[in-house]
C-alpha atoms as a PDB file:
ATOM      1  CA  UNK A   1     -26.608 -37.262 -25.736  1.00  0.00           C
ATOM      2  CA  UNK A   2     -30.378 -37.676 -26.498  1.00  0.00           C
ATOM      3  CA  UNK A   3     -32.724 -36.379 -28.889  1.00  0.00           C
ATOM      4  CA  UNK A   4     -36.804 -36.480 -29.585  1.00  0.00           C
ATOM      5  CA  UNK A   5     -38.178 -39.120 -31.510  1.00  0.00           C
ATOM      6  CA  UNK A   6     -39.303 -37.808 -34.806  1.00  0.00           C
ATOM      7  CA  UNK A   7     -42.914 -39.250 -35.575  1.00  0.00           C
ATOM      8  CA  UNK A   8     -46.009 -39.187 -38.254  1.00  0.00           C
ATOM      9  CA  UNK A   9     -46.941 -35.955 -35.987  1.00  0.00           C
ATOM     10  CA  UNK A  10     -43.511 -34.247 -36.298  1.00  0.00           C
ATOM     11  CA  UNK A  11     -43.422 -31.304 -39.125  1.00  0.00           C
ATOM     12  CA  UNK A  12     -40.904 -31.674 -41.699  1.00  0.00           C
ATOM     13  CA  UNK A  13     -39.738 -29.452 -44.323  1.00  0.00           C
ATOM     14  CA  UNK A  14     -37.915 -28.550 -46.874  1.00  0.00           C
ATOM     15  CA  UNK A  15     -35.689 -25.497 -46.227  1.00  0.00           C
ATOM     16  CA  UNK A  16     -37.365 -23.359 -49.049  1.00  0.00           C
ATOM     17  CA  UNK A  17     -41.016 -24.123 -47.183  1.00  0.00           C
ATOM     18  CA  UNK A  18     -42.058 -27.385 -48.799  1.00  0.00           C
ATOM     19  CA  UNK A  19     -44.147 -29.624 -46.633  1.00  0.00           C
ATOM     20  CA  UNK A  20     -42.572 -33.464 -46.067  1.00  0.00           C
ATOM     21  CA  UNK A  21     -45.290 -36.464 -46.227  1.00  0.00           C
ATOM     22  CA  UNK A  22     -44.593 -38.565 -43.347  1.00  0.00           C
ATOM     23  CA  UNK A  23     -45.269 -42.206 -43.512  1.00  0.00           C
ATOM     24  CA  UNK A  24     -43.326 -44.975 -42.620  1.00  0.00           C
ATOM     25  CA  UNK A  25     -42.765 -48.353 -42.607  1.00  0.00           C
ATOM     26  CA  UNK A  26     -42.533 -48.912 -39.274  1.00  0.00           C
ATOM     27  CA  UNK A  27     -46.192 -50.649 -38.027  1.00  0.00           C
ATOM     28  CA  UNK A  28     -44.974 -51.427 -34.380  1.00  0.00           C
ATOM     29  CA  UNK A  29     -42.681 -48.926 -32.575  1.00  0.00           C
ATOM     30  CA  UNK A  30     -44.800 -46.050 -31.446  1.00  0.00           C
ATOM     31  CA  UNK A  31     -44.431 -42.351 -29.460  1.00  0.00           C
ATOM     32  CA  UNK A  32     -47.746 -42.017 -27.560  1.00  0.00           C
ATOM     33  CA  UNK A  33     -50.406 -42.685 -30.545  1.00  0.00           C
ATOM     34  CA  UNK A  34     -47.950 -42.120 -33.040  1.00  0.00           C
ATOM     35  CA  UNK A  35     -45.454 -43.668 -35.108  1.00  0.00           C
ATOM     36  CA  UNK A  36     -41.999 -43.672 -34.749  1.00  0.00           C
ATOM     37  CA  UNK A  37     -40.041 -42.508 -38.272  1.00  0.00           C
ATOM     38  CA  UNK A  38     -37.147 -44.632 -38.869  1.00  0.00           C
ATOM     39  CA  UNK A  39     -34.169 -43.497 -40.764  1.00  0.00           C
ATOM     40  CA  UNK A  40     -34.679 -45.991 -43.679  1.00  0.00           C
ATOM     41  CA  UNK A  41     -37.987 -43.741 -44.575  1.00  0.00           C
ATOM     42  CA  UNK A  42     -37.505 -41.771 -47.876  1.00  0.00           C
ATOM     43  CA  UNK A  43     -40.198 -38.978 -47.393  1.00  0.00           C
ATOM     44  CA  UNK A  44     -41.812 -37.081 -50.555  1.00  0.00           C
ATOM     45  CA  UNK A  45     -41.897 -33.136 -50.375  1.00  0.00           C
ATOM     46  CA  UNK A  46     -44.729 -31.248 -51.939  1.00  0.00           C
ATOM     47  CA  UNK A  47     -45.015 -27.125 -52.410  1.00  0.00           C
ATOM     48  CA  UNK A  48     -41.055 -26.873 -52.365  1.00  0.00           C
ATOM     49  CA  UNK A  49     -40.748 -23.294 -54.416  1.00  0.00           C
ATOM     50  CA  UNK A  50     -37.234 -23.539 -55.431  1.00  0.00           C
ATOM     51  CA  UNK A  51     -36.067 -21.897 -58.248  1.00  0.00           C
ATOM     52  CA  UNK A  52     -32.544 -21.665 -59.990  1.00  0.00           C
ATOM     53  CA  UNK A  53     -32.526 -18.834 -62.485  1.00  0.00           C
ATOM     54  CA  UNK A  54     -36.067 -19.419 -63.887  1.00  0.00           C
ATOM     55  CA  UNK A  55     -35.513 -23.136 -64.089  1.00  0.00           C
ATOM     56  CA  UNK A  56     -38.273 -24.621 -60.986  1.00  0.00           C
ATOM     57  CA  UNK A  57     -36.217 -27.005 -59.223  1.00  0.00           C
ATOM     58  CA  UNK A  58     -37.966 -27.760 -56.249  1.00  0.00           C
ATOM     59  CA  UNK A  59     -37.769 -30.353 -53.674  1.00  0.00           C
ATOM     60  CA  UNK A  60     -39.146 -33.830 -54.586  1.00  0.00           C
ATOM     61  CA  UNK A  61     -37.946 -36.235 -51.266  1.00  0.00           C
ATOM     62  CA  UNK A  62     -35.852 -36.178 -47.843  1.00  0.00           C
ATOM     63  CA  UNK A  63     -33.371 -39.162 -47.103  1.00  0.00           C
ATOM     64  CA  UNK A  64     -32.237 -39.346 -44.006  1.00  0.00           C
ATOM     65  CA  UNK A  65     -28.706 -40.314 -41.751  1.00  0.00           C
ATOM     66  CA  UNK A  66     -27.784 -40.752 -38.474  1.00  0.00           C
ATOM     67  CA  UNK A  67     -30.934 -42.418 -36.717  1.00  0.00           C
ATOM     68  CA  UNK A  68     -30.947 -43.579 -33.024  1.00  0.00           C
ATOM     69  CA  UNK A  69     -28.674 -46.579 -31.571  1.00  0.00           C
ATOM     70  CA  UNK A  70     -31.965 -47.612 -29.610  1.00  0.00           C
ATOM     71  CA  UNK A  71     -34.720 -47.727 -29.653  1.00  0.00           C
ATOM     72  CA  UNK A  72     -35.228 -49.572 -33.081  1.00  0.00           C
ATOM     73  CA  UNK A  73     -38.186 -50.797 -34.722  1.00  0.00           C
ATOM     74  CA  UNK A  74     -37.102 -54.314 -36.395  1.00  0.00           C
ATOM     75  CA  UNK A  75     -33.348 -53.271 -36.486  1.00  0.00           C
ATOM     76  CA  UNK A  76     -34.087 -49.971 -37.974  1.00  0.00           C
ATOM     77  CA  UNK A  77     -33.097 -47.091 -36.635  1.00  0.00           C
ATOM     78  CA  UNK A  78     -35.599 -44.530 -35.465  1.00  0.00           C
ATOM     79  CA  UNK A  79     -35.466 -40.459 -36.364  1.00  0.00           C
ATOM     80  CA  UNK A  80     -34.704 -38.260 -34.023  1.00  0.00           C
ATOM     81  CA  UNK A  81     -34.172 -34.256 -33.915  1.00  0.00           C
ATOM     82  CA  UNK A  82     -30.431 -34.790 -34.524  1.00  0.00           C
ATOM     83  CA  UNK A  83     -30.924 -36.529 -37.847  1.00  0.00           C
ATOM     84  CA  UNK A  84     -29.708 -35.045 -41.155  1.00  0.00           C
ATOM     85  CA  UNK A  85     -32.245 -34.901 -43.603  1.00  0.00           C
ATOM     86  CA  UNK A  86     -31.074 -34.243 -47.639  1.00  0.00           C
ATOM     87  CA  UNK A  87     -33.498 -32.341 -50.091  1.00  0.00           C
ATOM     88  CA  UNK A  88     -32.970 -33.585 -53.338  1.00  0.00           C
ATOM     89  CA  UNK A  89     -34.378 -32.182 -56.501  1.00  0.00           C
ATOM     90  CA  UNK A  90     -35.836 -34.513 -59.212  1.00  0.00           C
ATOM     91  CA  UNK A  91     -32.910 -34.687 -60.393  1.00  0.00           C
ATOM     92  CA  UNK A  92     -30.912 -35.852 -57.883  1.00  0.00           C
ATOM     93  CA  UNK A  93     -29.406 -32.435 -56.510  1.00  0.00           C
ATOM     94  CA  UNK A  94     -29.345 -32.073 -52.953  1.00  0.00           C
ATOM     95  CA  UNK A  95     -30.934 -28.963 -52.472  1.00  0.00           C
ATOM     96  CA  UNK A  96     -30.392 -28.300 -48.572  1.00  0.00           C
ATOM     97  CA  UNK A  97     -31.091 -29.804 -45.126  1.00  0.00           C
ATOM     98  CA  UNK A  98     -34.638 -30.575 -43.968  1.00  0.00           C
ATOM     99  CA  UNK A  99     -36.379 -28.616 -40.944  1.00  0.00           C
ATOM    100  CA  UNK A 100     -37.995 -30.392 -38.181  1.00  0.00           C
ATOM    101  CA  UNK A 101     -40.185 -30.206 -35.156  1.00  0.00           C
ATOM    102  CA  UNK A 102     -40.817 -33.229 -32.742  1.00  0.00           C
ATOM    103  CA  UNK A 103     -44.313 -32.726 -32.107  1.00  0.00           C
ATOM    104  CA  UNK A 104     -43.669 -34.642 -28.957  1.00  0.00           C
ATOM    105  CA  UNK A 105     -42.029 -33.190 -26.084  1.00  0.00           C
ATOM    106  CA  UNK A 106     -41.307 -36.393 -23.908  1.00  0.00           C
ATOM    107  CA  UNK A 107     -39.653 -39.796 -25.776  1.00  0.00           C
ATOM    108  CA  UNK A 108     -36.336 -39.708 -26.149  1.00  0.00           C
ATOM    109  CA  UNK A 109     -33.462 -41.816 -27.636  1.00  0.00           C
END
């Protein structure tokens, strides 16, 4: 079954609201003008405004699982719509899944 490649242009959040920075470290593998994310990318959330009791907790970063079996930018799997994203706090509590949008309609993996 395929899925959209997830790229710099995709939006990502958090599932409170909080915006994901997308960069990479992929320089090569690209979807139209844009680059491929690759599951190895650790992405920082800002504007997360979680809250447990009236401790702030938001979301600080998004690790990812289950990237495509091709196509791969040096061995590393790219992102796609079907990847799991964890929120974690600062403290290490995962917090929920992350949201996503392609932002591409057309590449596929």
């Amino acid at each position: 079954m395929s899925a959209l490649v997830l790229t710099v242009m995709s939006t990502i959040t958090c599932q409170h609201g909080g915006t994901a920075l997308l960069t990479t470290a992929n320089t090569t593998m690209r979807v139209g003008e844009a680059l491929a994310l690759l599951v190895s990318d650790v992405h920082t959330v800002v504007g997360c405004p979680f809250t447990v009791g009236q401790k702030y907790q938001p979301c600080v970063r998004i690790e990812w699982s289950q990237g495509s079996e091709k196509p791969s930018a040096g061995g590393t799997a790219a992102l796609l719509m079907t990847s799991v994203g964890k929120c974690y706090s600062a403290e290490n509590a995962v917090q929920g899944t992350a949201q996503k949008s392609a932002g591409q309609s057309s590449v596929t993996a």
